[in-house]
N, C-alpha and C. Protein backbone atom coordinates (compact mmCIF):
# COMPACT_ATOMS: atom_id res chain seq x y z
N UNK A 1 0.09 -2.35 18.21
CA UNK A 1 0.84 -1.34 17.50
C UNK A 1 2.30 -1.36 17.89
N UNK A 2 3.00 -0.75 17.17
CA UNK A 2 4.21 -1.12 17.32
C UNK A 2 4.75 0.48 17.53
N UNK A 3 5.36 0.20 19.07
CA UNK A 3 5.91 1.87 19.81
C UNK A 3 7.25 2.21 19.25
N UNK A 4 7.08 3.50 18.36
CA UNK A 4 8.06 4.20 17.99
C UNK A 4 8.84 5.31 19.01
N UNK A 5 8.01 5.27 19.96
CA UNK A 5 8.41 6.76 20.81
C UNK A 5 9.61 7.11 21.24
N UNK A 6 10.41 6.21 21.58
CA UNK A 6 12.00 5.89 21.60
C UNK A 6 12.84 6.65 20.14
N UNK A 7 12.69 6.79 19.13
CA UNK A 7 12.70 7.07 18.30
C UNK A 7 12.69 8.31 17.38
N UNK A 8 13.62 8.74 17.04
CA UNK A 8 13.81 10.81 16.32
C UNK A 8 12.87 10.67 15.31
N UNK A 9 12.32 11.46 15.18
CA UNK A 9 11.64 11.89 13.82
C UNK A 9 12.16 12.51 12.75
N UNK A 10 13.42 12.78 13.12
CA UNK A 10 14.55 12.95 11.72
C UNK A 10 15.09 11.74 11.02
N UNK A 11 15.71 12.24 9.95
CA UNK A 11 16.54 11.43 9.11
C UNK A 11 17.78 10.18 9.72
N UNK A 12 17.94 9.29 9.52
CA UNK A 12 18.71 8.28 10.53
C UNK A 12 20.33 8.76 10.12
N UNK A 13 20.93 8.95 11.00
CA UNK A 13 22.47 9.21 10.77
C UNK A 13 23.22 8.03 10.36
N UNK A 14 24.47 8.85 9.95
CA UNK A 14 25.85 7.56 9.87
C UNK A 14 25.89 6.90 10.96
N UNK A 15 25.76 7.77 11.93
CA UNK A 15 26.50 7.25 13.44
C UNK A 15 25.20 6.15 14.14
N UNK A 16 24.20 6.19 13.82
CA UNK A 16 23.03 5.51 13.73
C UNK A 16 22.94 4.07 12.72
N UNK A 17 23.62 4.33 12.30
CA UNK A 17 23.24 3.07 10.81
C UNK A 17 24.27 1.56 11.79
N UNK A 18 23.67 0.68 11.15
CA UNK A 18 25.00 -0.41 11.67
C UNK A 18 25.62 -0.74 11.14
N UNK A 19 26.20 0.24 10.11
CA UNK A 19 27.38 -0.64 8.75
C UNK A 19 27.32 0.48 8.16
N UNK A 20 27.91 0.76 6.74
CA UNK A 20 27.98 1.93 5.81
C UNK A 20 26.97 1.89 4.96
N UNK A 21 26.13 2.33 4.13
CA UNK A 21 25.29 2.19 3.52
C UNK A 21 25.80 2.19 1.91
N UNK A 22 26.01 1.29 1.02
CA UNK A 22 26.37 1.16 -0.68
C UNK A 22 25.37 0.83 -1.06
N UNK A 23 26.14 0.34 -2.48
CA UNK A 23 25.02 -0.35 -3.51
C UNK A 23 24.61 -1.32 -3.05
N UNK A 24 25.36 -2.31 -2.18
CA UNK A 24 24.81 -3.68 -2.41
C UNK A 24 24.32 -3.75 -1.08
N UNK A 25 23.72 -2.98 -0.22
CA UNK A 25 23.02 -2.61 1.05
C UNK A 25 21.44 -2.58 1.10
N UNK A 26 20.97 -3.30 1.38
CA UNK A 26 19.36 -2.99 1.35
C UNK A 26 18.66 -1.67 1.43
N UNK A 27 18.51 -1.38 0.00
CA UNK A 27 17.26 -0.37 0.50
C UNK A 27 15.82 -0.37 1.38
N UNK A 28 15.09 -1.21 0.76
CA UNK A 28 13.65 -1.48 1.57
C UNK A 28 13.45 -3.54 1.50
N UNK A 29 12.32 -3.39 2.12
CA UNK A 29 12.04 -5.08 2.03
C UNK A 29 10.74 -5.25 1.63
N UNK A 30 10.25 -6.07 0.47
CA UNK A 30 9.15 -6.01 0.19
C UNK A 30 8.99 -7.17 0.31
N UNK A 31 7.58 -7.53 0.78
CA UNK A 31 7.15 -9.25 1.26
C UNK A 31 6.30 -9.32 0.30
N UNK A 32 6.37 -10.82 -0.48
CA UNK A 32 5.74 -11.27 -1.72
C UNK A 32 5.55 -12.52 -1.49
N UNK A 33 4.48 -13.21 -2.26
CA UNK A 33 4.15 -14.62 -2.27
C UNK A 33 4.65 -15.15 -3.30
N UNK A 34 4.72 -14.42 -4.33
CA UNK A 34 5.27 -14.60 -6.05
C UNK A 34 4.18 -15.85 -6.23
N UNK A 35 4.47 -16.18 -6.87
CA UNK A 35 4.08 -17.56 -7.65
C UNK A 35 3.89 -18.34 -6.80
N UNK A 36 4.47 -18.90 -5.52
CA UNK A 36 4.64 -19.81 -4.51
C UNK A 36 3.10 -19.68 -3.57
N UNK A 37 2.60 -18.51 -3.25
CA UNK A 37 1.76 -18.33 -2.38
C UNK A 37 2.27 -18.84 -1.33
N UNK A 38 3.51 -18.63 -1.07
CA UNK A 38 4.18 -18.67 0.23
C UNK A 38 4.91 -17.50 0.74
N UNK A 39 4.51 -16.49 1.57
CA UNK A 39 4.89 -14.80 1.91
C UNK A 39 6.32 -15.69 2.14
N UNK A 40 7.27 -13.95 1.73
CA UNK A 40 9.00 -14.39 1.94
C UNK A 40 8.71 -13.00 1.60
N UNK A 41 10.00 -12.60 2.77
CA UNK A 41 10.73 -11.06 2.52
C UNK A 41 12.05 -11.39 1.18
N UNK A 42 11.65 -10.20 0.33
CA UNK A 42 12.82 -10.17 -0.67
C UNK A 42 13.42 -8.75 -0.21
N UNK A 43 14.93 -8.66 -0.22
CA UNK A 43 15.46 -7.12 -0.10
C UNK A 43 16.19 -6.72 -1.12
N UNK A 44 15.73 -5.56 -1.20
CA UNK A 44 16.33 -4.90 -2.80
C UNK A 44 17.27 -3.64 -2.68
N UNK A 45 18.14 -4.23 -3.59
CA UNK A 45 19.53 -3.39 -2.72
C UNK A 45 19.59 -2.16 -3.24
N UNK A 46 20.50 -0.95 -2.87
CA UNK A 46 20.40 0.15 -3.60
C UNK A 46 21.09 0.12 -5.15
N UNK A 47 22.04 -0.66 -5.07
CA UNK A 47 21.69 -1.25 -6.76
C UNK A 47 20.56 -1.44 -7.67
N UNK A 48 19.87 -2.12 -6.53
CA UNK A 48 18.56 -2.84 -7.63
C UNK A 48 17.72 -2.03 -8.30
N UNK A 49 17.41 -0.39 -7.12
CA UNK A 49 16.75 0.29 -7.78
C UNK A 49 17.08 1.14 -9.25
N UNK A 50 18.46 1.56 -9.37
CA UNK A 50 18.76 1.97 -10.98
C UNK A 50 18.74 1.18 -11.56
N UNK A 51 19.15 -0.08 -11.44
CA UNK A 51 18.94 -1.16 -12.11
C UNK A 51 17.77 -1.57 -13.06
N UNK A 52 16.53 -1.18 -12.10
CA UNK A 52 15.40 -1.38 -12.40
C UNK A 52 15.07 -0.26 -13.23
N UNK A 53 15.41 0.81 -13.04
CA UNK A 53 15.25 1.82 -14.19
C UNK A 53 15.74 1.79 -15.30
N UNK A 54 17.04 1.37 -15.35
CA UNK A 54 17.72 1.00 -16.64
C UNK A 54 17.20 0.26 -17.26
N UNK A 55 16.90 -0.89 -16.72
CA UNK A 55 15.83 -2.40 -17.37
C UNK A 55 14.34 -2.04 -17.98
N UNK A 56 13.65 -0.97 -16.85
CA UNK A 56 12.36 -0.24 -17.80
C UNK A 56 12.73 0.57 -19.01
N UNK A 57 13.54 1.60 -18.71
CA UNK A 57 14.12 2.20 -20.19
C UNK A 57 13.99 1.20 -21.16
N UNK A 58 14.71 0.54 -20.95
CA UNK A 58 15.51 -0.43 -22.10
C UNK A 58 14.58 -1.00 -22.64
N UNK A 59 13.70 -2.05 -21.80
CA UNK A 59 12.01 -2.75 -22.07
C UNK A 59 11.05 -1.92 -22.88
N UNK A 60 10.63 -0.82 -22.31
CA UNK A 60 9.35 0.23 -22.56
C UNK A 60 9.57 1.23 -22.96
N UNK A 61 10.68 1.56 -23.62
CA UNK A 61 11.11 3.01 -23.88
C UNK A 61 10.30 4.16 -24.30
N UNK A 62 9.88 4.22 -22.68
CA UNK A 62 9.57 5.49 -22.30
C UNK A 62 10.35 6.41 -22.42
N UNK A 63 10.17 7.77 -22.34
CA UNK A 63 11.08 8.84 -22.23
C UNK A 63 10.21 10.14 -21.30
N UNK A 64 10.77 11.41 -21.37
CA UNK A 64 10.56 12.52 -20.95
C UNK A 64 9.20 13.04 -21.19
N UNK A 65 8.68 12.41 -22.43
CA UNK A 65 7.65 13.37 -22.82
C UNK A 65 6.68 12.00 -22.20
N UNK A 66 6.74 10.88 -21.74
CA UNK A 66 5.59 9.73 -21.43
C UNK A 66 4.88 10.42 -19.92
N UNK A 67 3.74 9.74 -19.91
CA UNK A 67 3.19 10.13 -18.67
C UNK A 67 2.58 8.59 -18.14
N UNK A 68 2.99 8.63 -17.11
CA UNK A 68 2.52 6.69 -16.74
C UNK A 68 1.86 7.37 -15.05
N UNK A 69 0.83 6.22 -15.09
CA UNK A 69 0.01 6.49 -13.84
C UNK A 69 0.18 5.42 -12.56
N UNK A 70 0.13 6.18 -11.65
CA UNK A 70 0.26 5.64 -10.48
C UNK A 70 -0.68 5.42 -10.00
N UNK A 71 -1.17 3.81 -9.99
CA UNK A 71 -2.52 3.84 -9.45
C UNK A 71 -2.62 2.63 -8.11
N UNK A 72 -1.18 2.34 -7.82
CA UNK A 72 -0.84 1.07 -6.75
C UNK A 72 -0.81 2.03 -5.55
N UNK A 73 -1.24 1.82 -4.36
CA UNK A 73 -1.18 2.43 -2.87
C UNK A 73 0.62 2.68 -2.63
N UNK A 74 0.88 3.53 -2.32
CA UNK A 74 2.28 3.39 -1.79
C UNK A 74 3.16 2.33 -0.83
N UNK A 75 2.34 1.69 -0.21
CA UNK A 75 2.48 0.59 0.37
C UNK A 75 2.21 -0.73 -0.22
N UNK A 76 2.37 -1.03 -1.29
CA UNK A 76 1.91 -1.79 -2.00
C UNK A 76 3.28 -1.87 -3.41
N UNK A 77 3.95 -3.04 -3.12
CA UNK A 77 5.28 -3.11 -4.22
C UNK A 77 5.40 -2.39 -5.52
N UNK A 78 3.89 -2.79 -5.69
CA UNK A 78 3.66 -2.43 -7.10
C UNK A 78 4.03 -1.19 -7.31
N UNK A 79 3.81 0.11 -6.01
CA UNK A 79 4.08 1.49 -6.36
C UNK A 79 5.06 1.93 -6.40
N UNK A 80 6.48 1.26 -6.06
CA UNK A 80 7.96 1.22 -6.48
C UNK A 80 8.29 1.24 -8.14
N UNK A 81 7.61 0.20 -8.50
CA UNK A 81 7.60 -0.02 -10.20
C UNK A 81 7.15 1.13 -10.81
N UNK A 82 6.09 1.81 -10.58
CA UNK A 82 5.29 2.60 -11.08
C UNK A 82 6.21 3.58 -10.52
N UNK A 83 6.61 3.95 -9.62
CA UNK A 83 7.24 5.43 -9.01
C UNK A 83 8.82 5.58 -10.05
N UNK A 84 9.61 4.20 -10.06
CA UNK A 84 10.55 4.11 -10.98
C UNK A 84 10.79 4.09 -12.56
N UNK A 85 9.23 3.37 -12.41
CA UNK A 85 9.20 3.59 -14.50
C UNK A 85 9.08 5.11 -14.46
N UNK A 86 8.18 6.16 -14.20
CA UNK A 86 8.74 7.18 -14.36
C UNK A 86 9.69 8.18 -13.75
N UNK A 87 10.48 8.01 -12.78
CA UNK A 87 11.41 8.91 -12.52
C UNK A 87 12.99 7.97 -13.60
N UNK A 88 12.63 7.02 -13.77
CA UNK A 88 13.90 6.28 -14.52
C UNK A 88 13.54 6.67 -16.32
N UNK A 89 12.87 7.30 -16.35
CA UNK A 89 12.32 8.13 -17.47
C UNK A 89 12.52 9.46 -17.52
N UNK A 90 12.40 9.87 -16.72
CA UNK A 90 12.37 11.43 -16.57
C UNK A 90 10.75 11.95 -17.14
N UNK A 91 9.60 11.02 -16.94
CA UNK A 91 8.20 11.06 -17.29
C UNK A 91 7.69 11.68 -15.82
N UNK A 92 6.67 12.28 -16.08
CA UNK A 92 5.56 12.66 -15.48
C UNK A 92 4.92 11.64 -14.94
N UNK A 93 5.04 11.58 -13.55
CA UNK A 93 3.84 10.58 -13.08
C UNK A 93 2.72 11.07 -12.54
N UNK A 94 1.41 10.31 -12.77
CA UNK A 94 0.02 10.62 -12.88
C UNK A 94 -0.79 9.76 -11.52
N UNK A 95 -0.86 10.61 -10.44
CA UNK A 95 -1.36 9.74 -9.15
C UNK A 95 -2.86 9.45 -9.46
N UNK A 96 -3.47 8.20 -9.14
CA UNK A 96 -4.58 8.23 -9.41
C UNK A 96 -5.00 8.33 -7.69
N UNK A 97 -6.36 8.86 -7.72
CA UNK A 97 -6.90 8.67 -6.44
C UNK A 97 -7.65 7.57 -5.92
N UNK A 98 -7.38 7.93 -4.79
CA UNK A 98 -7.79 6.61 -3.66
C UNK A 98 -9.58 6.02 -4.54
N UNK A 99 -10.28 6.54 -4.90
CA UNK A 99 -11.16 6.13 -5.49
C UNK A 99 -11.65 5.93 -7.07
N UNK A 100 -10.48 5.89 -7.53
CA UNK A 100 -9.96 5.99 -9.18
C UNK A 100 -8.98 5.12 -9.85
N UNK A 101 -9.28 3.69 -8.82
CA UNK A 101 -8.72 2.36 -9.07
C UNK A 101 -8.89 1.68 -10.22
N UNK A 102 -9.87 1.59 -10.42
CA UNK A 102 -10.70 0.37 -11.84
C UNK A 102 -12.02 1.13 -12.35
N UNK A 103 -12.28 0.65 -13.36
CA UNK A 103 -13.46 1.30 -14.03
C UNK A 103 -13.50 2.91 -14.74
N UNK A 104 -14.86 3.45 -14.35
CA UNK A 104 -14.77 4.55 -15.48
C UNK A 104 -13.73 5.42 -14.45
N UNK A 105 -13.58 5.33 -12.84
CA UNK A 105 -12.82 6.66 -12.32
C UNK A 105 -11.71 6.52 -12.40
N UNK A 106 -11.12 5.35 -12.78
CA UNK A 106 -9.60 4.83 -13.93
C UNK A 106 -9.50 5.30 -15.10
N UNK A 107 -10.78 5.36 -15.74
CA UNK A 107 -10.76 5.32 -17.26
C UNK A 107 -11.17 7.29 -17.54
N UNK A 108 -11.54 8.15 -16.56
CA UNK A 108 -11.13 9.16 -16.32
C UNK A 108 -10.24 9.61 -15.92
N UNK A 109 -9.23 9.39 -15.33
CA UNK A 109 -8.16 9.77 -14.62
C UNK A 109 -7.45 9.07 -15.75
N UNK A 110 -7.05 8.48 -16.28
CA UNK A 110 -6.51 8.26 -17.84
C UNK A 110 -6.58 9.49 -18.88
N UNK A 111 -7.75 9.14 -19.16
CA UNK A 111 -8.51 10.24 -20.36
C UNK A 111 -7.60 11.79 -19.72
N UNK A 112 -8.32 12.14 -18.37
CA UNK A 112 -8.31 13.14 -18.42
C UNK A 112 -6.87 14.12 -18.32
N UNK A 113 -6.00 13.00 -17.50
CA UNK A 113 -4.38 13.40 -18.08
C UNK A 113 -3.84 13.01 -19.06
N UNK A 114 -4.51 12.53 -20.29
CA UNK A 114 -3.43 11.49 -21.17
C UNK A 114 -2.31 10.97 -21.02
N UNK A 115 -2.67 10.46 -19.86
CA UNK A 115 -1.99 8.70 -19.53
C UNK A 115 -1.61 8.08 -20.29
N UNK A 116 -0.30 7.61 -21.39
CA UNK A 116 -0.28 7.30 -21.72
C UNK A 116 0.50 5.33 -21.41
N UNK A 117 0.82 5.34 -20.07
CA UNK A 117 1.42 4.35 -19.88
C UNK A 117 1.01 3.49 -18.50
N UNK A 118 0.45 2.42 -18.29
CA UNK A 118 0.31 2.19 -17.45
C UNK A 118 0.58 0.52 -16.77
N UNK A 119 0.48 0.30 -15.30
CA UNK A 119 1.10 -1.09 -14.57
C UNK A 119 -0.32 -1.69 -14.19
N UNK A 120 -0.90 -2.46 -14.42
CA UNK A 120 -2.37 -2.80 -13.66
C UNK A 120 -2.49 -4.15 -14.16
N UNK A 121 -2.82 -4.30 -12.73
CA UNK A 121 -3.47 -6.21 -12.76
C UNK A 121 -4.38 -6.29 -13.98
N UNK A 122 -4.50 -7.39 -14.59
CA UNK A 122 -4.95 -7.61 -15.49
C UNK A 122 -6.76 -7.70 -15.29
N UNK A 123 -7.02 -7.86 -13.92
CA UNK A 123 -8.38 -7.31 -13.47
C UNK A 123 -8.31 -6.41 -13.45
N UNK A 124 -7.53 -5.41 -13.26
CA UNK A 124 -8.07 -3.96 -13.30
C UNK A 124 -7.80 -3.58 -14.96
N UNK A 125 -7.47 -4.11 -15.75
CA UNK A 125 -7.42 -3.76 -17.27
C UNK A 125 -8.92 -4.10 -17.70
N UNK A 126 -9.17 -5.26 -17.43
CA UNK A 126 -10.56 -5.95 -17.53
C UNK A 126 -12.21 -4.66 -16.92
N UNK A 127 -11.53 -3.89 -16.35
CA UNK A 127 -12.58 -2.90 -15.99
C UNK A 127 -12.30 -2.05 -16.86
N UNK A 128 -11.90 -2.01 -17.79
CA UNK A 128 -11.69 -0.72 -18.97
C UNK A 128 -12.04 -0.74 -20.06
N UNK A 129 -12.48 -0.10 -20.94
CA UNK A 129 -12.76 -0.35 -22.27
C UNK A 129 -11.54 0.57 -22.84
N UNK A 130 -11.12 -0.10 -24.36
CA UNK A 130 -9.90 0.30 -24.52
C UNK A 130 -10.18 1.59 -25.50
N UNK A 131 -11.30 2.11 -25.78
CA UNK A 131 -11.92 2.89 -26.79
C UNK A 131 -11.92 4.21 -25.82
N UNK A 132 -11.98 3.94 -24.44
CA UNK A 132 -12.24 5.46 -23.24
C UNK A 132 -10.75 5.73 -23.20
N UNK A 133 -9.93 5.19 -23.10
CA UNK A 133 -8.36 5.65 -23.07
C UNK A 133 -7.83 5.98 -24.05
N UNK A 134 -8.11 6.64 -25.14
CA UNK A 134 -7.32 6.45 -26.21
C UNK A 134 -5.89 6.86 -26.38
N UNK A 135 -5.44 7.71 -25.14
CA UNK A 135 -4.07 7.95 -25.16
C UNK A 135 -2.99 7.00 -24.30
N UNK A 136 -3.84 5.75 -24.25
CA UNK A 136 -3.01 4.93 -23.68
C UNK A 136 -2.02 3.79 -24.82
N UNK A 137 -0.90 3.69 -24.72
CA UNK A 137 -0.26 3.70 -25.45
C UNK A 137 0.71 1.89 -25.42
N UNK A 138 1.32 2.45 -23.66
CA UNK A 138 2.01 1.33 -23.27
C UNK A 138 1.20 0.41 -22.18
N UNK A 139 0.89 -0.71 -22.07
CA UNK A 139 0.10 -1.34 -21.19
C UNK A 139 0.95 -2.51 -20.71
N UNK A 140 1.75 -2.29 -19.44
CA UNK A 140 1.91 -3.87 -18.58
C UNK A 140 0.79 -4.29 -17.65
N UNK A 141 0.91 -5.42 -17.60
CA UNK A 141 0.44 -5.83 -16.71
C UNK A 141 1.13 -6.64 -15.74
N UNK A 142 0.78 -7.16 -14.50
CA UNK A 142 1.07 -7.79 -13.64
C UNK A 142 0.63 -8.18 -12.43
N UNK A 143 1.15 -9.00 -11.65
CA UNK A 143 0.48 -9.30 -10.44
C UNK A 143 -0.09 -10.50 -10.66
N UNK A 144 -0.84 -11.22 -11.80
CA UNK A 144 -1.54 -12.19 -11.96
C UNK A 144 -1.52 -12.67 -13.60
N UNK A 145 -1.68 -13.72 -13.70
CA UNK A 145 -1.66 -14.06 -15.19
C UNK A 145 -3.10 -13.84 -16.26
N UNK A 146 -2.31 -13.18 -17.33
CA UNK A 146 -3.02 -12.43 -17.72
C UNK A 146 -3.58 -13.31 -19.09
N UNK A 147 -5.28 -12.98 -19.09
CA UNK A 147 -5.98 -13.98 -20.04
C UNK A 147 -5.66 -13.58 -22.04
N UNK A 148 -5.63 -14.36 -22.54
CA UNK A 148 -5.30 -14.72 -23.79
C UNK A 148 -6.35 -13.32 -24.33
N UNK A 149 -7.83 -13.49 -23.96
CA UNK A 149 -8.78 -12.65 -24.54
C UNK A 149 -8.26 -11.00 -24.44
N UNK A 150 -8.05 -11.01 -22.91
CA UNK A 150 -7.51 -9.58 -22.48
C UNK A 150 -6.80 -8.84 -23.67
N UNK A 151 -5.45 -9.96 -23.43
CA UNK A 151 -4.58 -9.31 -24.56
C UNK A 151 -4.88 -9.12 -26.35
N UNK A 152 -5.73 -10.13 -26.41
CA UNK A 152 -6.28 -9.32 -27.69
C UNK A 152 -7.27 -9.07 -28.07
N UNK A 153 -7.38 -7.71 -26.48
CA UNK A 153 -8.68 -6.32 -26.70
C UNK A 153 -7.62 -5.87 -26.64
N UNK A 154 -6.54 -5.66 -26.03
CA UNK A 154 -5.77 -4.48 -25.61
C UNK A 154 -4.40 -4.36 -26.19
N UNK A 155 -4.08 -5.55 -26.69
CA UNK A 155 -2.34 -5.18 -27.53
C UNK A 155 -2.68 -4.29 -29.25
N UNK A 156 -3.74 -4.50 -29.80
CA UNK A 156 -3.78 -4.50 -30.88
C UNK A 156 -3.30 -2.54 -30.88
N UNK A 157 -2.76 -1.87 -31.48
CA UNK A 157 -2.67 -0.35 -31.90
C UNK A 157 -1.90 -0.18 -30.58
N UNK A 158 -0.94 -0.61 -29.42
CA UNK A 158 -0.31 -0.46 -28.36
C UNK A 158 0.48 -1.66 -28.21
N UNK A 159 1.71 -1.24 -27.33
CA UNK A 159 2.49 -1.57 -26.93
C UNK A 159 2.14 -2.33 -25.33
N UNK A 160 2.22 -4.05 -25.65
CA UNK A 160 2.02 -4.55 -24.21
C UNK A 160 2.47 -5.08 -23.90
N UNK A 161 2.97 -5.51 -22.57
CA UNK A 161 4.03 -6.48 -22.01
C UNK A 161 3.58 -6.83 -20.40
N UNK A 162 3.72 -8.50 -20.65
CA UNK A 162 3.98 -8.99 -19.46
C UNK A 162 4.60 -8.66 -18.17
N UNK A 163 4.41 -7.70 -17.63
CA UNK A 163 5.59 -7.46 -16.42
C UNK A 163 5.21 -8.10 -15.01
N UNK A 164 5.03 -9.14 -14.94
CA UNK A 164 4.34 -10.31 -13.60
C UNK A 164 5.60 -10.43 -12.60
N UNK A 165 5.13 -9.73 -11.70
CA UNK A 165 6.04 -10.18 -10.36
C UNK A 165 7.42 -8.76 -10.26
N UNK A 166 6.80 -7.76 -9.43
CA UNK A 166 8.13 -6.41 -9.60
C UNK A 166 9.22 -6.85 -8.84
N UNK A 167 9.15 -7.97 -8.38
CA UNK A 167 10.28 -8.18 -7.27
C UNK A 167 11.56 -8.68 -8.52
């Protein structure tokens, strides 16, 4: 384990930081294999994150009244994307629970908030029938490449898009 005890449990100061903090300053570091299946830290600057909101707007135009679900662990890249498509919306985001990943406790936790927008590996789309969601609207996927069949159970009457790789 790695000893924090040295360490405030408050917020980190100016006088604490080792440089000034801008746009082009790392916010967080997320480690990815991408395509390579070779782990590499990528850092994403505080630019990157409006950035990335502007770019979902623009892509998925979502708005205020969308509701998109959060169903990636917080520790897990994917839940940056999902946390930003809707606050870069001004949408409602929809936490799914720790046991409401794939299948029908996905396909309830959909239904039962009308979900209309969502980020999921294309295995976890594959656990859904597209007839239990019917208020699902916008569908990316990502994380893995997504099969020809998939997409046409699920583009037909919705809006779908490739979104592979949040980095």
């Amino acid at each position: 384990g790695l000893d924090v005890s040295g360490f405030a449990a408050g917020a980190v100061t100016d006088a604490e930081r080792l440089g000034p903090v801008d746009a082009h300053t790392g916010a967080y570091v997320i480690f990815t294999s991408g395509s390579t299946g070779v782990p590499k830290g990528v850092i994403v600057t505080h630019a990157g994150i409006p950035a990335l909101a502007a770019a979902q707007r623009e892509v998925f135009g979502l708005g205020p009244d969308a509701r998109v679900l959060m169903v990636a662990a917080p520790t897990f890249d994917a839940s940056v994307f999902e946390m930003v498509l809707a606050a870069g919306a001004r949408a409602a985001l929809v936490v799914a629970g720790e046991d409401d990943y794939a299948g029908e406790g996905l396909a309830a936790v959909v239904a039962g908030h009308r979900v209309d927008a969502v980020v999921v590996t294309p295995t976890v789309l594959a656990t859904l029938e597209p007839s239990r969601v019917p208020t699902l609207t916008t569908v990316i996927t990502a994380g893995e490449a997504c099969p020809q069949e998939l997409v046409a159970a699920w583009a037909p009457g919705r809006r779908m898009f490739n979104g592979y790789g949040p980095t």
